[in-house]
N, C-alpha and C. Protein backbone atom coordinates (compact mmCIF):
# COMPACT_ATOMS: atom_id res chain seq x y z
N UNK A 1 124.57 -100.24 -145.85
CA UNK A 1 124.81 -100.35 -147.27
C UNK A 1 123.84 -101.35 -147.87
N UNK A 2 123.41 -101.06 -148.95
CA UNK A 2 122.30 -102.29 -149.68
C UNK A 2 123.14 -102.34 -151.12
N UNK A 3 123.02 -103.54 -151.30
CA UNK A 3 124.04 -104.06 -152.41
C UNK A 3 122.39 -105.08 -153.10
N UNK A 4 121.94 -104.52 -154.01
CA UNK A 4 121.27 -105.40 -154.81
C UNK A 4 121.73 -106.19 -156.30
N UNK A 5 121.80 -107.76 -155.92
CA UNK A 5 122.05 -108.32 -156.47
C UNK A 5 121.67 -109.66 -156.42
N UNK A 6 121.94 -110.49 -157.79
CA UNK A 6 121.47 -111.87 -157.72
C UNK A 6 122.33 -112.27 -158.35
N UNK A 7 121.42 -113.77 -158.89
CA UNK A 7 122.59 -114.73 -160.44
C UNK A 7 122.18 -114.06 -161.69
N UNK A 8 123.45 -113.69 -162.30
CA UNK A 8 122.88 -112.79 -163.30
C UNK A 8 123.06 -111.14 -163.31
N UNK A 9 122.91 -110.73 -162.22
CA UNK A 9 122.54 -109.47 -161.88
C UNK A 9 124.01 -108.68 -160.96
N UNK A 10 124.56 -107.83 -161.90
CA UNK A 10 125.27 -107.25 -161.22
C UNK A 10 125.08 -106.16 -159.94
N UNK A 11 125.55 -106.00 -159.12
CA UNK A 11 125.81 -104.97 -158.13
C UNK A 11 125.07 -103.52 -158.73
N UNK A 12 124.20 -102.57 -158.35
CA UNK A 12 124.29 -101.68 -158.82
C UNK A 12 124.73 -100.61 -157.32
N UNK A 13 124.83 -99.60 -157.74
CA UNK A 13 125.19 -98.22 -156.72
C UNK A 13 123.75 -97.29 -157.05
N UNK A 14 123.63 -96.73 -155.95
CA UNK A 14 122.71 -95.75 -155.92
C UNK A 14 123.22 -94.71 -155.44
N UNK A 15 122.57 -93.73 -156.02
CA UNK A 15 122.86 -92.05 -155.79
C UNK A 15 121.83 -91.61 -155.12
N UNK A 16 121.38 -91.15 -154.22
CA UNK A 16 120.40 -89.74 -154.37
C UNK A 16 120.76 -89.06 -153.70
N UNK A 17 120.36 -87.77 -153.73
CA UNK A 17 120.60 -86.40 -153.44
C UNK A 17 119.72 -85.55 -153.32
N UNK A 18 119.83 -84.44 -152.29
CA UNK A 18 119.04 -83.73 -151.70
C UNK A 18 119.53 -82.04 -151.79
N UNK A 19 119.24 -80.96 -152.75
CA UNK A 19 120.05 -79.56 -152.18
C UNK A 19 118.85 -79.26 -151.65
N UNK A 20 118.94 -78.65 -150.23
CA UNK A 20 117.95 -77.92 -149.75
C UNK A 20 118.82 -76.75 -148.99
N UNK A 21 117.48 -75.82 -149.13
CA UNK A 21 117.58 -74.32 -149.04
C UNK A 21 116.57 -73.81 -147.98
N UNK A 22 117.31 -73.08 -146.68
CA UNK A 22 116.99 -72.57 -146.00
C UNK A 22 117.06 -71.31 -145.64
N UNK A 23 116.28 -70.44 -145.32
CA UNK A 23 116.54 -68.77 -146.05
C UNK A 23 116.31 -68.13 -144.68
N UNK A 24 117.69 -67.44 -144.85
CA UNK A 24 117.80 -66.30 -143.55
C UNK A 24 116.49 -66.08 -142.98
N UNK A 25 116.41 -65.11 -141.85
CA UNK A 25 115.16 -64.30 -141.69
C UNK A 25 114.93 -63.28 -142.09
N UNK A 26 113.39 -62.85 -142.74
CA UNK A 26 113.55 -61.83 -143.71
C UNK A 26 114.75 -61.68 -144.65
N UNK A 27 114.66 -62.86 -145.31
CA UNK A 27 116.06 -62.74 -146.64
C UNK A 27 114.99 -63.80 -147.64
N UNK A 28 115.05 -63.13 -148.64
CA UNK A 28 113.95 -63.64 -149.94
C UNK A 28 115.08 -65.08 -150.22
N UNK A 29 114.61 -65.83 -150.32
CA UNK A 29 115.48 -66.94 -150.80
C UNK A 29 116.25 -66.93 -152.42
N UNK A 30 117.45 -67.66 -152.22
CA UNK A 30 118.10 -67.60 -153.69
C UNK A 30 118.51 -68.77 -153.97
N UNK A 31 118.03 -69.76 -155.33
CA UNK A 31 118.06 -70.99 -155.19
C UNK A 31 120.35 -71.00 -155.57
N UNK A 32 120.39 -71.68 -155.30
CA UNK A 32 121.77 -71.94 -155.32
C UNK A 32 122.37 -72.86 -156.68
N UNK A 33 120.93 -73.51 -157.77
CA UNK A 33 121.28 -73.71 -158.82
C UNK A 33 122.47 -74.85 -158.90
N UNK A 34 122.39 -75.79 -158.17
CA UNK A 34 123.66 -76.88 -158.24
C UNK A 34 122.85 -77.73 -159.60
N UNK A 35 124.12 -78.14 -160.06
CA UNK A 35 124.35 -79.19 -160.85
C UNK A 35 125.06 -80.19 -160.70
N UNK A 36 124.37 -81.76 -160.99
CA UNK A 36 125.09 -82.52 -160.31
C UNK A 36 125.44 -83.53 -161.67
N UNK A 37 126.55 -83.89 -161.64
CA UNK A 37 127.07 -84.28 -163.13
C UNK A 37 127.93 -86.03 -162.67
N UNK A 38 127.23 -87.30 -162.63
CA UNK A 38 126.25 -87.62 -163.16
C UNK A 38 125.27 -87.59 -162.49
N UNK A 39 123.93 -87.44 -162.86
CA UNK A 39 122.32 -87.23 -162.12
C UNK A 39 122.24 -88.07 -161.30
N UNK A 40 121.43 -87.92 -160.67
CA UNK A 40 121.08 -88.85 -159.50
C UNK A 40 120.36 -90.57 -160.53
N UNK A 41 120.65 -91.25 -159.77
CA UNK A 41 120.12 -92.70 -160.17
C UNK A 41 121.49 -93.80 -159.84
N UNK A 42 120.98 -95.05 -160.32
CA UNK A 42 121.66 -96.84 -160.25
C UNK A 42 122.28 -96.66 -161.53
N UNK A 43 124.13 -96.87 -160.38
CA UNK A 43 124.81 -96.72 -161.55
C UNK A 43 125.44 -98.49 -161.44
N UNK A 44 126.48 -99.18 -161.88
CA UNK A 44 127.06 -100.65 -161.92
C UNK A 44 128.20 -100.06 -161.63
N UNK A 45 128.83 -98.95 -161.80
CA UNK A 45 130.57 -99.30 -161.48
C UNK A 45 130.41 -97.74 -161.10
N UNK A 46 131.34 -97.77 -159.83
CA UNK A 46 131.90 -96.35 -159.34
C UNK A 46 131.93 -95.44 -160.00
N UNK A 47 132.58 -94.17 -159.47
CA UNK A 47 132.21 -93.12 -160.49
C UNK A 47 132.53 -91.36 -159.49
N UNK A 48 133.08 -90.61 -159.99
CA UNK A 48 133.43 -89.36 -159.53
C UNK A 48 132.28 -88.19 -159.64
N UNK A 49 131.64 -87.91 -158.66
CA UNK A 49 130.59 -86.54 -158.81
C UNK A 49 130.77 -85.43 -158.90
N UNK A 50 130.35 -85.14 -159.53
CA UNK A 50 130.77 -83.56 -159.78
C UNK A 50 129.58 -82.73 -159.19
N UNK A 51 129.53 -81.36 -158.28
CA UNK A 51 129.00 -80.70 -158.07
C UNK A 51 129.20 -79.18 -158.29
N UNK A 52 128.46 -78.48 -158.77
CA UNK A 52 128.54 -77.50 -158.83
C UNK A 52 127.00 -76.69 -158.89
N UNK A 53 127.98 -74.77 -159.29
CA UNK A 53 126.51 -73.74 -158.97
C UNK A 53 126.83 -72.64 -159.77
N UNK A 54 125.57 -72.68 -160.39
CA UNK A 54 125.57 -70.99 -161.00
C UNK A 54 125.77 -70.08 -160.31
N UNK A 55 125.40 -69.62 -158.93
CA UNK A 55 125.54 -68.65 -157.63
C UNK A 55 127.07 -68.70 -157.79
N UNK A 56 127.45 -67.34 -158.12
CA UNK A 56 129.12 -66.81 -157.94
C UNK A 56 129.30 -66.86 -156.32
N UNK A 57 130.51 -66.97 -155.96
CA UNK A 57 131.28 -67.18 -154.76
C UNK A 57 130.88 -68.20 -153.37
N UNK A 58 129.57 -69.12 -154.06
CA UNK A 58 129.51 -70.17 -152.90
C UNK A 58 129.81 -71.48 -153.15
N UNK A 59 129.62 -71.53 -151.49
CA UNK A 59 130.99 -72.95 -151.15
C UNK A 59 129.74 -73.57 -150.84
N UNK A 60 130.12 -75.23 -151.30
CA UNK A 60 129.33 -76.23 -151.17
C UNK A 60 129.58 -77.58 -150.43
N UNK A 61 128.69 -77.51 -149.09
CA UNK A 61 129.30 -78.05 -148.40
C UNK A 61 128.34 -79.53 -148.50
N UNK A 62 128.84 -81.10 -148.16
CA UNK A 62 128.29 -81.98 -148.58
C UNK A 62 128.01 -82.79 -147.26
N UNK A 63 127.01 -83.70 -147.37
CA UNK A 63 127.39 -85.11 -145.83
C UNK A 63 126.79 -86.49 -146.61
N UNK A 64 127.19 -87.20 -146.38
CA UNK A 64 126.73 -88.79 -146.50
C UNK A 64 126.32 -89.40 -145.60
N UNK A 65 126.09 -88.67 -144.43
CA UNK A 65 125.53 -89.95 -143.33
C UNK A 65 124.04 -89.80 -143.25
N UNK A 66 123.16 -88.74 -143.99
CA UNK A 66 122.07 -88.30 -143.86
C UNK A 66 122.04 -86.52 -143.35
N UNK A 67 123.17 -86.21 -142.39
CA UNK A 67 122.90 -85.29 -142.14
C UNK A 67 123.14 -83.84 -142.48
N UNK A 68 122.14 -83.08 -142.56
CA UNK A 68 122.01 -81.45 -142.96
C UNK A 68 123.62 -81.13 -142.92
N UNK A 69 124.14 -80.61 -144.16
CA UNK A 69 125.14 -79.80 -144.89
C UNK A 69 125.02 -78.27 -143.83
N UNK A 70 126.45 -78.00 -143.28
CA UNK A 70 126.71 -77.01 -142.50
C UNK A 70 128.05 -76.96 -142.75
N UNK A 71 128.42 -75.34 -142.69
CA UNK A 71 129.88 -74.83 -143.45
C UNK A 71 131.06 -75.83 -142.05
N UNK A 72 131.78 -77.22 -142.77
CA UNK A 72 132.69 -77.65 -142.45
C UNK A 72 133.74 -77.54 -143.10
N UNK A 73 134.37 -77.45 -142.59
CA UNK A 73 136.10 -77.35 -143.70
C UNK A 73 136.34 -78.74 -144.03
N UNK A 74 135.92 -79.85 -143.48
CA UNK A 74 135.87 -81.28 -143.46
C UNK A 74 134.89 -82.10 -144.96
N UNK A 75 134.11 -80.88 -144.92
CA UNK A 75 133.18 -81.45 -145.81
C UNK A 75 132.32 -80.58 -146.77
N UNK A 76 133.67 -79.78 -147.49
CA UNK A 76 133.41 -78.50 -148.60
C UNK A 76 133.73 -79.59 -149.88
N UNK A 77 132.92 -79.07 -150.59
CA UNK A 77 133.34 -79.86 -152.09
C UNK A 77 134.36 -79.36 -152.70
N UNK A 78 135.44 -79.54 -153.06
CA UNK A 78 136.83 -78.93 -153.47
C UNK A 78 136.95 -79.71 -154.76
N UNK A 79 136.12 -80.55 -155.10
CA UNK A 79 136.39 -81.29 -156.03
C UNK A 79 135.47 -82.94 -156.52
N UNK A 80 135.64 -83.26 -156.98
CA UNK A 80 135.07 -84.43 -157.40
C UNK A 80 135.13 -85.67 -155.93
N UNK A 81 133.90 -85.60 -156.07
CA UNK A 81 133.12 -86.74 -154.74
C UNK A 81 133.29 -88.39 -155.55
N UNK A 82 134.51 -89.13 -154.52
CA UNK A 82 134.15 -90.29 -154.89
C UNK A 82 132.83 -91.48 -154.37
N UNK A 83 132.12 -91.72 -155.20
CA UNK A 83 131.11 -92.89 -154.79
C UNK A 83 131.59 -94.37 -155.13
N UNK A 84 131.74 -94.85 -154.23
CA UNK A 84 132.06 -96.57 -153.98
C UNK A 84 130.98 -97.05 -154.18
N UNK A 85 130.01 -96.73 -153.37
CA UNK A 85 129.05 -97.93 -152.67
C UNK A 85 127.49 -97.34 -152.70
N UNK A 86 126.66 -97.28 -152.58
CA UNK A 86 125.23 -96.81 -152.34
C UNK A 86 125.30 -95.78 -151.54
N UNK A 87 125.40 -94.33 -151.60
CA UNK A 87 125.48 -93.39 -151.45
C UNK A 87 124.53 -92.26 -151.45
N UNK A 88 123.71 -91.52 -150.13
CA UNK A 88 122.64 -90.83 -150.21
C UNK A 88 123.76 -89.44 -149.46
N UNK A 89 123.84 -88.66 -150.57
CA UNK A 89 124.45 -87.64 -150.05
C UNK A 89 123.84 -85.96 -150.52
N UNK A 90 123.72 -85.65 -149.55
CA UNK A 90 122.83 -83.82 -149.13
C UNK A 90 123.94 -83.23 -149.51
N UNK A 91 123.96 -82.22 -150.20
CA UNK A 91 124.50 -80.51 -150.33
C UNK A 91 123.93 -79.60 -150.27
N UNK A 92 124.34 -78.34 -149.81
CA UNK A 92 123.72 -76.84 -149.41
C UNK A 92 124.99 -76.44 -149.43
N UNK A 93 124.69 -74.82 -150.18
CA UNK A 93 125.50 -73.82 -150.30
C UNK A 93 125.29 -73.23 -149.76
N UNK A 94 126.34 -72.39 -149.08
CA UNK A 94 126.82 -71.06 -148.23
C UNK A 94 127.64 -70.21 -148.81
N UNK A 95 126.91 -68.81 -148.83
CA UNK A 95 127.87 -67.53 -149.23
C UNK A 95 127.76 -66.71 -147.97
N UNK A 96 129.10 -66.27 -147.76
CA UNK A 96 129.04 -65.12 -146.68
C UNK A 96 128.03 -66.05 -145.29
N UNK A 97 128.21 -67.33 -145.43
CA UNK A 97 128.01 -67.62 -143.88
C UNK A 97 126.06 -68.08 -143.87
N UNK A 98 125.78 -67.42 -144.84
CA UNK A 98 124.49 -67.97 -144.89
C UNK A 98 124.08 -68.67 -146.09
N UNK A 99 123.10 -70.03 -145.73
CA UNK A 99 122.69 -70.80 -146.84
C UNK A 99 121.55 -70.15 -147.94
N UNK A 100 122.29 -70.72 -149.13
CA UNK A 100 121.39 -70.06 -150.56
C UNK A 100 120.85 -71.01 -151.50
């Protein structure tokens, strides 16, 4: 965790985020169109993420430790992602088992 701060200077949180898209074989790629509501950047006080996708019927699966998003039941977005602390978290969507 990196907590930047001084005298004067409050705590901020960091976001970033990564959707990446990996395309079947022989399957034309389809971007998956997430929106991430608030954008990536240094926020001062916590805050609930919202993710979402124009792509009808896919599930969006998330990780925070760095690693590549794979269909977990542990770690589907069902809802608003809480961020505490300095937070680098990946999403990729899956329809029908393959990422879009």
């Amino acid at each position: 965790m990196l907590t930047l701060h001084g005298p004067g200077l409050p705590a901020l949180l960091l976001l970033c985020f990564a959707a990446i898209q990996i395309p079947a074989k022989d399957q034309a790629p389809r971007p998956a169109n997430f929106k991430f509501s608030p954008l990536r950047g240094f926020y001062r006080a916590p805050f609930d993420l919202t993710i979402t996708s124009e792509v009808g019927d896919v599930k969006i699966y998330f990780t925070t430790d760095g690693a590549a998003p794979a269909p977990d039941p542990s770690r589907i977005c069902a809802g608003p992602i809480p961020i505490r602390t300095m937070t680098i978290l990946r999403a990729a969507g899956f329809k029908e088992g393959t990422m879009v």
